[in-house]
Each structure stands twice: as structure tokens, then as C-alpha cells.
PDB file of N, CA and C in Angstrom:
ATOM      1  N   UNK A   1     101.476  86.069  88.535  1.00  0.00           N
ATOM      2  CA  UNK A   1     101.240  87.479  88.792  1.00  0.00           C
ATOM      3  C   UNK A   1     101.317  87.723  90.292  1.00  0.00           C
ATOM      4  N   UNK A   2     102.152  88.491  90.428  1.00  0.00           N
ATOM      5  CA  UNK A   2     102.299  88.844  92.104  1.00  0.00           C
ATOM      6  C   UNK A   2     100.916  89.756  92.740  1.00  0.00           C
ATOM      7  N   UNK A   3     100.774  89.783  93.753  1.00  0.00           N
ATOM      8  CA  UNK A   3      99.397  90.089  94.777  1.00  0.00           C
ATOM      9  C   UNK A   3      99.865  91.073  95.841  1.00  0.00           C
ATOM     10  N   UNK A   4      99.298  92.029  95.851  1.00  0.00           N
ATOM     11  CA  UNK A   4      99.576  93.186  97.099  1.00  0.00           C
ATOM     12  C   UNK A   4      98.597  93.144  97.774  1.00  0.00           C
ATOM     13  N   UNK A   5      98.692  92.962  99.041  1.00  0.00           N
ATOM     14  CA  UNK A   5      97.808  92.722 100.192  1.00  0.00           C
ATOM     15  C   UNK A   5      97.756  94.345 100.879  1.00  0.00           C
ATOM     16  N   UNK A   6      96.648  94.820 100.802  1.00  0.00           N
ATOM     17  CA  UNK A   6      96.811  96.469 101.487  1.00  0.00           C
ATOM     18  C   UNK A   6      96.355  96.310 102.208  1.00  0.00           C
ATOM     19  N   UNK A   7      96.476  96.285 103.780  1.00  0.00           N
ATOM     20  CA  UNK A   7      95.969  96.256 104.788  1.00  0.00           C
ATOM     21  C   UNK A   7      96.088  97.827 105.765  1.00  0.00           C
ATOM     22  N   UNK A   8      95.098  98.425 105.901  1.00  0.00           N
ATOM     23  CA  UNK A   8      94.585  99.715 106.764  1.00  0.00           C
ATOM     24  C   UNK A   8      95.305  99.427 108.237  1.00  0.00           C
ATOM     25  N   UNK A   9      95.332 100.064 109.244  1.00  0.00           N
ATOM     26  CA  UNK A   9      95.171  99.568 110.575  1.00  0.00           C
ATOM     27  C   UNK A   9      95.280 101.051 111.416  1.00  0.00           C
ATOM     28  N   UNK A  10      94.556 100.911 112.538  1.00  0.00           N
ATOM     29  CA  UNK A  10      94.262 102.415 113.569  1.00  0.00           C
ATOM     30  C   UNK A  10      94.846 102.150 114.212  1.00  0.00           C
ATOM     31  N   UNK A  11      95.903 102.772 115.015  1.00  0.00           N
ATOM     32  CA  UNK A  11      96.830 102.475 116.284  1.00  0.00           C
ATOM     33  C   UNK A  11      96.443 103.236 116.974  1.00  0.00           C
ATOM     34  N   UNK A  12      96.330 102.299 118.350  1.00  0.00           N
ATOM     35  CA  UNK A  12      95.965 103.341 119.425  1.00  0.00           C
ATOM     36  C   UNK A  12      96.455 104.721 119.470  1.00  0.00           C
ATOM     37  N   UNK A  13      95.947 105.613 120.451  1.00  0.00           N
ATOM     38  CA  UNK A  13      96.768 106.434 121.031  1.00  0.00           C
ATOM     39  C   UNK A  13      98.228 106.356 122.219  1.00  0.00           C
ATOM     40  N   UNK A  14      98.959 107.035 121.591  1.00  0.00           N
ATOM     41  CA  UNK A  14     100.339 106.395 122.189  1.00  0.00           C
ATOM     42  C   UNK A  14     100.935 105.288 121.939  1.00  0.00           C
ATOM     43  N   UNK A  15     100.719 104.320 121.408  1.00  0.00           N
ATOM     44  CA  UNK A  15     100.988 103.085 120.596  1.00  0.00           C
ATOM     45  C   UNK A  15     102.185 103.243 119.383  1.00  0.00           C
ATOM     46  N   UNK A  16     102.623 103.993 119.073  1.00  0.00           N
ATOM     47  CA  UNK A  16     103.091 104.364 117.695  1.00  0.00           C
ATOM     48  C   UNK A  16     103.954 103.141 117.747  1.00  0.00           C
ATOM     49  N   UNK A  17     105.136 103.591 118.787  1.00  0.00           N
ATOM     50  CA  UNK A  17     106.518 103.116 118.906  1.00  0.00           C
ATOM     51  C   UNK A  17     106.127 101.343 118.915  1.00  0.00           C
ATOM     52  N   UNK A  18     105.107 101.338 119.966  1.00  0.00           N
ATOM     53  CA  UNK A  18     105.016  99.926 120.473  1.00  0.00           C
ATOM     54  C   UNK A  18     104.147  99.134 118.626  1.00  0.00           C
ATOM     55  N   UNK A  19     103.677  99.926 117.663  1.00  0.00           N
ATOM     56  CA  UNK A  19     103.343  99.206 116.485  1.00  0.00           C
ATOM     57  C   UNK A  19     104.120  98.534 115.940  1.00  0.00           C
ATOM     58  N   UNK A  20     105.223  99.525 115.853  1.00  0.00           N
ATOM     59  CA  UNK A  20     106.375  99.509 114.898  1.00  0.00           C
ATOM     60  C   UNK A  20     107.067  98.011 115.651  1.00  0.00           C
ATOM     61  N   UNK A  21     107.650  97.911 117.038  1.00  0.00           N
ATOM     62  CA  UNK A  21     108.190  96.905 117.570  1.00  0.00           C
ATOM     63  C   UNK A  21     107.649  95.740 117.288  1.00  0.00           C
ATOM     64  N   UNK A  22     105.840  95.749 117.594  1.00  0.00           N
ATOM     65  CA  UNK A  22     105.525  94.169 117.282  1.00  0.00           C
ATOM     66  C   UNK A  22     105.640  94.354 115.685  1.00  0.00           C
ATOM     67  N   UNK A  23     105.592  94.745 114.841  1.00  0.00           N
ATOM     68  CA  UNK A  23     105.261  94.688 113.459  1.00  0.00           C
ATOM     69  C   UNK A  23     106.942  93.849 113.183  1.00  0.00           C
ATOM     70  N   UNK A  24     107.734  94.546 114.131  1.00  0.00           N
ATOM     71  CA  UNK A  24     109.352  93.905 113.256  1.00  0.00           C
ATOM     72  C   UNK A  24     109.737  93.193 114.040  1.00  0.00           C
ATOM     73  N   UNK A  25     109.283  92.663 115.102  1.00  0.00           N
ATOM     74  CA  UNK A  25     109.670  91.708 116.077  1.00  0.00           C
ATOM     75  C   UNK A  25     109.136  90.312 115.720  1.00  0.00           C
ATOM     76  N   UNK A  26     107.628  90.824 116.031  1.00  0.00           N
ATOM     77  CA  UNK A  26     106.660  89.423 116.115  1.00  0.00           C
ATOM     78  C   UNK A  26     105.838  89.336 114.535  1.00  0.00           C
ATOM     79  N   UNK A  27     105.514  90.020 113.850  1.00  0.00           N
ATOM     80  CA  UNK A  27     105.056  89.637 112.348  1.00  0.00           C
ATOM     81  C   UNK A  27     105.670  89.560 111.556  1.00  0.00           C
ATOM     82  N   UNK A  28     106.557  90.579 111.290  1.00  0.00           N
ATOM     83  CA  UNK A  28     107.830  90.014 110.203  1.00  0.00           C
ATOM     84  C   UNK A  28     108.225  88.737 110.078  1.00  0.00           C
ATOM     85  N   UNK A  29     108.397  88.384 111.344  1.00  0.00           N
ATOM     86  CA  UNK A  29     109.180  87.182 111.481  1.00  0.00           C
ATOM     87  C   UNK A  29     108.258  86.113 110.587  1.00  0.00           C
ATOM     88  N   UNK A  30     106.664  86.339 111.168  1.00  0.00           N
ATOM     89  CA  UNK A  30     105.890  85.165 110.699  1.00  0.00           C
ATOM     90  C   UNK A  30     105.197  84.982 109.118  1.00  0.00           C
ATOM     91  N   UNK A  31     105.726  86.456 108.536  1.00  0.00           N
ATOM     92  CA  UNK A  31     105.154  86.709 107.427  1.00  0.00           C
ATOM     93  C   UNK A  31     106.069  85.906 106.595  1.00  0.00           C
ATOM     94  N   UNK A  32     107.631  86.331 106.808  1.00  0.00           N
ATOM     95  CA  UNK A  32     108.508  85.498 106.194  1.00  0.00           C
ATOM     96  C   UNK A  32     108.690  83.975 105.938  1.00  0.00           C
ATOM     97  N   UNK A  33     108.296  83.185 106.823  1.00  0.00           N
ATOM     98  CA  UNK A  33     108.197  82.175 106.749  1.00  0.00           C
ATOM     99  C   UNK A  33     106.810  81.501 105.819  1.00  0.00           C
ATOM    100  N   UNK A  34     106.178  82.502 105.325  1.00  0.00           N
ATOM    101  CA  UNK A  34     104.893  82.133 104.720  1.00  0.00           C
ATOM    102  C   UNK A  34     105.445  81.600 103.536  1.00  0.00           C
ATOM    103  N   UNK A  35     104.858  80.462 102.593  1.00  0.00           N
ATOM    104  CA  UNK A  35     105.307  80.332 101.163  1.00  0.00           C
ATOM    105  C   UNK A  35     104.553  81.081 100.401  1.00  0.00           C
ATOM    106  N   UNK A  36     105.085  81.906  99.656  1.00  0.00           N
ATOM    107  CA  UNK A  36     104.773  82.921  98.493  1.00  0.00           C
ATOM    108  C   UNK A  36     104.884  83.994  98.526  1.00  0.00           C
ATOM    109  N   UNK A  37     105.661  84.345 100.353  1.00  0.00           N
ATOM    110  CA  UNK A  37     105.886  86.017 100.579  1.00  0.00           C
ATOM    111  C   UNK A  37     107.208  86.452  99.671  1.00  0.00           C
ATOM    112  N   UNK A  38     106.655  87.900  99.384  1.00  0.00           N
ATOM    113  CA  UNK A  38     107.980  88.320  98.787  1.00  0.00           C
ATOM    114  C   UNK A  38     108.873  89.788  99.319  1.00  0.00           C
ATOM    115  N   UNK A  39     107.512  90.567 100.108  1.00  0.00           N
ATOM    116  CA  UNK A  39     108.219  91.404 100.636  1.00  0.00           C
ATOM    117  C   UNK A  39     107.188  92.309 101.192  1.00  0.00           C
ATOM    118  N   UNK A  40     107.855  93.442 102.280  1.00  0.00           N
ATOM    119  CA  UNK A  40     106.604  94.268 103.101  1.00  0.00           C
ATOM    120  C   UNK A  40     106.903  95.220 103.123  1.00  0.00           C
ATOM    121  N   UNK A  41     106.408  96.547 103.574  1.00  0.00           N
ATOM    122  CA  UNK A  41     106.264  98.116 103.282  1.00  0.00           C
ATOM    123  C   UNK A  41     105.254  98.145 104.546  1.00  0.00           C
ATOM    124  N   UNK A  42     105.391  98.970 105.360  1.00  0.00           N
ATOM    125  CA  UNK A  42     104.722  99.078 106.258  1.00  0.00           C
ATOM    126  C   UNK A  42     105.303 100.761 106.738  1.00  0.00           C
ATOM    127  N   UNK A  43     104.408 101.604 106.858  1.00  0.00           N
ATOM    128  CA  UNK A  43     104.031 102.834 107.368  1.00  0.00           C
ATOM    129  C   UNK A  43     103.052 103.399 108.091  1.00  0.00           C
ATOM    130  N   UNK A  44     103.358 104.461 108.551  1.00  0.00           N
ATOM    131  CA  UNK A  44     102.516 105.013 109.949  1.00  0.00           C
ATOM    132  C   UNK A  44     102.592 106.459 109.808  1.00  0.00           C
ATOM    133  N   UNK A  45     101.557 107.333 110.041  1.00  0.00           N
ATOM    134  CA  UNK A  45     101.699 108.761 110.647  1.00  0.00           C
ATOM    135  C   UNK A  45     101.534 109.353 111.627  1.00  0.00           C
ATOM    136  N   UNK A  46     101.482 108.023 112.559  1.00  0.00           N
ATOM    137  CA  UNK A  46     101.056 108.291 114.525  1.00  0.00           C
ATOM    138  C   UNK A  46      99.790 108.026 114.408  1.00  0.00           C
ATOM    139  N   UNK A  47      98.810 108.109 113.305  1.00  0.00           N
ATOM    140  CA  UNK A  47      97.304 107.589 114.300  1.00  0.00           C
ATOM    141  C   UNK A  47      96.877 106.151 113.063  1.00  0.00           C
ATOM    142  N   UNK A  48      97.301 106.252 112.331  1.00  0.00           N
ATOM    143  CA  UNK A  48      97.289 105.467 111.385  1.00  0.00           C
ATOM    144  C   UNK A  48      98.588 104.316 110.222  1.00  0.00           C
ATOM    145  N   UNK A  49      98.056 103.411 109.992  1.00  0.00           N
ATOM    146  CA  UNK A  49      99.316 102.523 109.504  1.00  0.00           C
ATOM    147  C   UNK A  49      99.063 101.575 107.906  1.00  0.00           C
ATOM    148  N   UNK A  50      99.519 101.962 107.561  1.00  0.00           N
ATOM    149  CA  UNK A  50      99.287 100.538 105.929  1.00  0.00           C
ATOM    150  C   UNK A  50     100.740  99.815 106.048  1.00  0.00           C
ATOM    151  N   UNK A  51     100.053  98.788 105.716  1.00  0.00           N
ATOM    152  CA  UNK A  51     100.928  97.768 105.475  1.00  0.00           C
ATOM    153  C   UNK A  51     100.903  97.224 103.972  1.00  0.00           C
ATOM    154  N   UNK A  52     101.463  96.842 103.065  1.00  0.00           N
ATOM    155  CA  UNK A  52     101.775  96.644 102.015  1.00  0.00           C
ATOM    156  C   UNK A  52     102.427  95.363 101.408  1.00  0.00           C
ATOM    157  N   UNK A  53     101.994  94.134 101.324  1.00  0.00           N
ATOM    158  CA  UNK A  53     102.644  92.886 101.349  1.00  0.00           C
ATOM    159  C   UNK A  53     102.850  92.226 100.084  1.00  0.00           C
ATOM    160  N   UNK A  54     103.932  91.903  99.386  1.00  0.00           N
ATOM    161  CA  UNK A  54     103.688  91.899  98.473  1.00  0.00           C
ATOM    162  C   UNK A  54     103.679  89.727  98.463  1.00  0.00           C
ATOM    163  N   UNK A  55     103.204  89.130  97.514  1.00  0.00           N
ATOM    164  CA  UNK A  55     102.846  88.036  97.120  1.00  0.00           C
ATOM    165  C   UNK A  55     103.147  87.367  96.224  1.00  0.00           C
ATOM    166  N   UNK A  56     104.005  86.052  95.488  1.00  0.00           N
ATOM    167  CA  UNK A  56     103.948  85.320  94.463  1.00  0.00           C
ATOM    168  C   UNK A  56     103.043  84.865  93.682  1.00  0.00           C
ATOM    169  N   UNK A  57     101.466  84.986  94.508  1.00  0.00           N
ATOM    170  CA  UNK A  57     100.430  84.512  93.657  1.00  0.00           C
ATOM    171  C   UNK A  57      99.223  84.721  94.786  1.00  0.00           C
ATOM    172  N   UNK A  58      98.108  84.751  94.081  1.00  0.00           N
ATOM    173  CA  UNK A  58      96.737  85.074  94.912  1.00  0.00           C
ATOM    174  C   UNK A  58      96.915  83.551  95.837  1.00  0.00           C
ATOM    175  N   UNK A  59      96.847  82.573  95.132  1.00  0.00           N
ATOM    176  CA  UNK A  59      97.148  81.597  96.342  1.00  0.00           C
ATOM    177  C   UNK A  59      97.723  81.482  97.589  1.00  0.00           C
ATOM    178  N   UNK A  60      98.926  82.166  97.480  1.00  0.00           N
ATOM    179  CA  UNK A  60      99.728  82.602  98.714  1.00  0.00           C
ATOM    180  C   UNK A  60      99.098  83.484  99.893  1.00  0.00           C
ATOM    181  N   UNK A  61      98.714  84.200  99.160  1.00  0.00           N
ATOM    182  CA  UNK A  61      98.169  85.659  99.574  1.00  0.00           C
ATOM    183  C   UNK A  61      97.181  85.210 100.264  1.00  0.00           C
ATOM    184  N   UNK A  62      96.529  84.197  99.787  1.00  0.00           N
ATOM    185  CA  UNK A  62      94.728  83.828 100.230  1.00  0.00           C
ATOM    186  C   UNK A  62      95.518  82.552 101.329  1.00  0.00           C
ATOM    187  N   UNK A  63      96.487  81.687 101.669  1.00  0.00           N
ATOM    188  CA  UNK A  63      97.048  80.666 102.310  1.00  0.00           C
ATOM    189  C   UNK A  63      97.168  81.609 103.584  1.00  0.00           C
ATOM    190  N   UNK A  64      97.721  82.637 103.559  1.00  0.00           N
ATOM    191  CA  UNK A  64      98.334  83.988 104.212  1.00  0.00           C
ATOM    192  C   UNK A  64      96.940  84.353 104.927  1.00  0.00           C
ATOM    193  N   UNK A  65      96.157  84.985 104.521  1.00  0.00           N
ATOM    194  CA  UNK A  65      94.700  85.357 104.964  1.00  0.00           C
ATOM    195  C   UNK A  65      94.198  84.207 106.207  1.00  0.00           C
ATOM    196  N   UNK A  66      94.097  83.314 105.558  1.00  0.00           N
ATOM    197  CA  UNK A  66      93.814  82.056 106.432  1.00  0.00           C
ATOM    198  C   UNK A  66      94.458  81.586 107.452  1.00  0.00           C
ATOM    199  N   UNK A  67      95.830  81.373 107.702  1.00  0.00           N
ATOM    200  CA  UNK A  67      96.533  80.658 107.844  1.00  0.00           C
ATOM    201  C   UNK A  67      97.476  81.086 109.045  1.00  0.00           C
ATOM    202  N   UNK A  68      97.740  82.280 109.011  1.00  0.00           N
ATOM    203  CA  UNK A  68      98.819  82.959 109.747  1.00  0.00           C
ATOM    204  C   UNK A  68      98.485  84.460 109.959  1.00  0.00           C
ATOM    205  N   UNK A  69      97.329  85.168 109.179  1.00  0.00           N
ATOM    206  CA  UNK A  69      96.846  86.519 109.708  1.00  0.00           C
ATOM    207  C   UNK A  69      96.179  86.557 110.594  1.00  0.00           C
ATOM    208  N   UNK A  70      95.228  85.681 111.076  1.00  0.00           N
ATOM    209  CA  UNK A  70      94.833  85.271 112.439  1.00  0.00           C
ATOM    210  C   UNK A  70      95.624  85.818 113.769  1.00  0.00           C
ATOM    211  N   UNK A  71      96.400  85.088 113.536  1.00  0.00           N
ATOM    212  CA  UNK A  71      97.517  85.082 114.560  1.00  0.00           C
ATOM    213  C   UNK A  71      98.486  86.304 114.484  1.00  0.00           C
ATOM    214  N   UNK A  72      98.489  86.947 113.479  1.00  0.00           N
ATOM    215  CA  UNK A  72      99.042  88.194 113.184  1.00  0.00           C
ATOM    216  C   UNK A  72      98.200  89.317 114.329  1.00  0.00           C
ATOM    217  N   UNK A  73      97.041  89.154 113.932  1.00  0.00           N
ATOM    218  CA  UNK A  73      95.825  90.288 114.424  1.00  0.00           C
ATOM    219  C   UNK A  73      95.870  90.080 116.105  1.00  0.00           C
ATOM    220  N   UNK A  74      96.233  88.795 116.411  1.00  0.00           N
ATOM    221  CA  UNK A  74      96.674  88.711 118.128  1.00  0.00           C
ATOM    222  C   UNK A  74      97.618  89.374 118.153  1.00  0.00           C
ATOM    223  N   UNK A  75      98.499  89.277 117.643  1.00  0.00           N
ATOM    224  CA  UNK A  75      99.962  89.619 118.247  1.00  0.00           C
ATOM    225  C   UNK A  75      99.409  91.505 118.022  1.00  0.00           C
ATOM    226  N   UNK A  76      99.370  91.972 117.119  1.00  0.00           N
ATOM    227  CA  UNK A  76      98.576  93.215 116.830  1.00  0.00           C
ATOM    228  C   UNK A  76      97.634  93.923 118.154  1.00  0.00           C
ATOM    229  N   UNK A  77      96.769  93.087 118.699  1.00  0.00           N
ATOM    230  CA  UNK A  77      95.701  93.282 119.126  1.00  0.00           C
ATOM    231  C   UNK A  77      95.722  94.765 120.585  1.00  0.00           C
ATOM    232  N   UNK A  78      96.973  94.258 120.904  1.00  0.00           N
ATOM    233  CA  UNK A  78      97.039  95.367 122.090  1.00  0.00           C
ATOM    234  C   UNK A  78      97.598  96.782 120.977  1.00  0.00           C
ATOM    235  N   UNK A  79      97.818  97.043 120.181  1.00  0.00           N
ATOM    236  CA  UNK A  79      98.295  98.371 119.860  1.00  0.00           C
ATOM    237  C   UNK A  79      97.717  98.849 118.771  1.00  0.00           C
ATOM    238  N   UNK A  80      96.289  98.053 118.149  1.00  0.00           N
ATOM    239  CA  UNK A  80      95.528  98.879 116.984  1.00  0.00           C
ATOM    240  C   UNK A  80      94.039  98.722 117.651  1.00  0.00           C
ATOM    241  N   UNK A  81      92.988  99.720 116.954  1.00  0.00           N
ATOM    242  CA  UNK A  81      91.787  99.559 117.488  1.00  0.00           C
ATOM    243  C   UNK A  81      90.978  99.084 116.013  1.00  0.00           C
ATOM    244  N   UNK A  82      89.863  98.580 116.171  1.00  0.00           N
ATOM    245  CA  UNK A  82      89.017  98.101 115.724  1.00  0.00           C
ATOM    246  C   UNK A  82      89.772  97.217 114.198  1.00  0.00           C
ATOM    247  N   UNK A  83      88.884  96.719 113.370  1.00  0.00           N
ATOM    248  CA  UNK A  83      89.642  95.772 112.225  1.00  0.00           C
ATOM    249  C   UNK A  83      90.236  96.145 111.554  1.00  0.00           C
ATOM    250  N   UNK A  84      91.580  95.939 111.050  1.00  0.00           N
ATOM    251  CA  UNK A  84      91.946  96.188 110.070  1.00  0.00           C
ATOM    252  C   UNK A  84      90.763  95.846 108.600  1.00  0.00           C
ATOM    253  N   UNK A  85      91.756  97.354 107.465  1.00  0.00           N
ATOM    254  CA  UNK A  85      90.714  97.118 106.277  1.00  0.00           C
ATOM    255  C   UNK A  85      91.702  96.368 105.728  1.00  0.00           C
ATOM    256  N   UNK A  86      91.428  95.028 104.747  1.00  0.00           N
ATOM    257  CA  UNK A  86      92.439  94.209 103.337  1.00  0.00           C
ATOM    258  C   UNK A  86      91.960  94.450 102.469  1.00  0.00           C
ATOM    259  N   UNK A  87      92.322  94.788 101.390  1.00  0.00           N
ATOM    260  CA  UNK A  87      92.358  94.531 100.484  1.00  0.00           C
ATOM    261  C   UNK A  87      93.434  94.349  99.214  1.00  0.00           C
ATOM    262  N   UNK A  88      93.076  93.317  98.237  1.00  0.00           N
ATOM    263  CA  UNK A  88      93.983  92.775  97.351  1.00  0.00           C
ATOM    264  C   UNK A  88      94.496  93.567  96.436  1.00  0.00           C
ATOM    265  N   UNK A  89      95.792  93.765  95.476  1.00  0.00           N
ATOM    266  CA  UNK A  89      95.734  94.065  93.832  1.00  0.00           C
ATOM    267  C   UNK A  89      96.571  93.143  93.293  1.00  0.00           C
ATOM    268  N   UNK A  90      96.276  93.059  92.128  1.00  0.00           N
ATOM    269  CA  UNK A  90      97.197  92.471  91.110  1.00  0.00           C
ATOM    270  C   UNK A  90      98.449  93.892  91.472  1.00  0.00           C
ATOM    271  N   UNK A  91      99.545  93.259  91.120  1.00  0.00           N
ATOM    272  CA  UNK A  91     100.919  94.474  91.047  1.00  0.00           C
ATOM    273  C   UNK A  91     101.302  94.670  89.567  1.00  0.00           C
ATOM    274  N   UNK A  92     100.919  95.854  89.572  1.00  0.00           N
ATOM    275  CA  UNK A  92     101.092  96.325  87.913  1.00  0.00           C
ATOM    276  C   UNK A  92     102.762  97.114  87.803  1.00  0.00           C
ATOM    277  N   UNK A  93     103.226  97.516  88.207  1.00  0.00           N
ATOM    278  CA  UNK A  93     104.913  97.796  88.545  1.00  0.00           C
ATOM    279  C   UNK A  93     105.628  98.289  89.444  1.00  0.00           C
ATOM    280  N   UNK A  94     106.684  97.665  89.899  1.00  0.00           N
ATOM    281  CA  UNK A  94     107.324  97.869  91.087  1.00  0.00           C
ATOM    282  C   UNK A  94     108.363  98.520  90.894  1.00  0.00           C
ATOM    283  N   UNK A  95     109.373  98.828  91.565  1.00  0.00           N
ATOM    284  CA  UNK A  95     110.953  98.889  91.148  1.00  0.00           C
ATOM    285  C   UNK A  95     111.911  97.929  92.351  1.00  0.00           C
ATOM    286  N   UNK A  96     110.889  97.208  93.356  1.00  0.00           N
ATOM    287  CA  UNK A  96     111.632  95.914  94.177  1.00  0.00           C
ATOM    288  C   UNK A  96     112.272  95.206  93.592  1.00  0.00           C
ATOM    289  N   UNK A  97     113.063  95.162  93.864  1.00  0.00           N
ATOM    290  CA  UNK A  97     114.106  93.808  93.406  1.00  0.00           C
ATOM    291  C   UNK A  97     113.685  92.595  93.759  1.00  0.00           C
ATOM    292  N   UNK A  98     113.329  91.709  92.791  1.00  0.00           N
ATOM    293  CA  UNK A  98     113.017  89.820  93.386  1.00  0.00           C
ATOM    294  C   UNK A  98     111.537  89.890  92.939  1.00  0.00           C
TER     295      UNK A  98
END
């Protein structure tokens, strides 16, 4: 059963542009390389952002949490304020391909 990781996040003020860059520069990159990623959705309305990750299995998802979101939330750190919110779902239907 695949796993959607919903993650919240506040972007600074004036930050928009500079979210979007580290998000497809420096996390993409590292999300991909995760085992069990399957794909991301990430949006913004200028003061706010979700990210949307989708997962092969809660295992992944939870390897992911541990493992490499850490280091996500650095690379992050100059262009959102306070913690991001996560939370999990089971994925009840998509229309993604894979």
C-alpha cells in the first residue's frame, strides 16, 4: 500500500521564488534517491507550501523521516519559518502513473 507524506511548511516573507529553487535543486534530488520514493507534488500560494510525497510502503516513508528529512529541513532552513507539519495517509486513489 503506497504512503502520502503531507508535509505543511511557512515560507518566509519574500522567499517564494528562493522555496521553489531549493525544493528542485537541493531536495528533489535527495528525495529521489530514497528507496521507496515514488513521486512529489509540491505547491505554494506565497505565504504557504504542501508538499505531497508519495511512497511504496510506510517503511520507506518512515526510512525517509529518519534518514534524509533531517537534512532536507537544513537545506529548507533559510526559506521556511518554524516546523514543518507531517503527516501520513494510506493512498486511496490516484490517477499518477507508476
Amino acid at each position: 500500500m503506497n504512503i502520502v507524506r503531507n508535509v505543511t511548511f511557512q515560507i518566509k516573507p519574500g522567499k517564494t521564488a528562493e522555496f521553489t529553487k531549493v525544493l528542485h535543486d537541493q531536495v528533489l534530488p535527495v528525495m529521489k534517491l530514497q528507496p521507496g520514493f515514488k513521486h512529489e507534488l509540491a505547491m505554494h500560494n506565497g505565504n504557504s507550501a504542501v508538499g505531497l510525497s508519495v511512497w511504496q510502503d510506510q517503511p520507506s516513508a518512515d526510512r525517509y523521516q529518519s534518514a534524509a528529512y533531517p537534512e532536507v529541513l537544513k537545506q529548507l532552513a533559510g526559506v521556511i519559518e518554524g516546523t514543518p507539519r507531517v503527516e501520513n495517509y494510506e493512498l486511496a486513489v490516484s490517477t499518477l502513473a507508476g
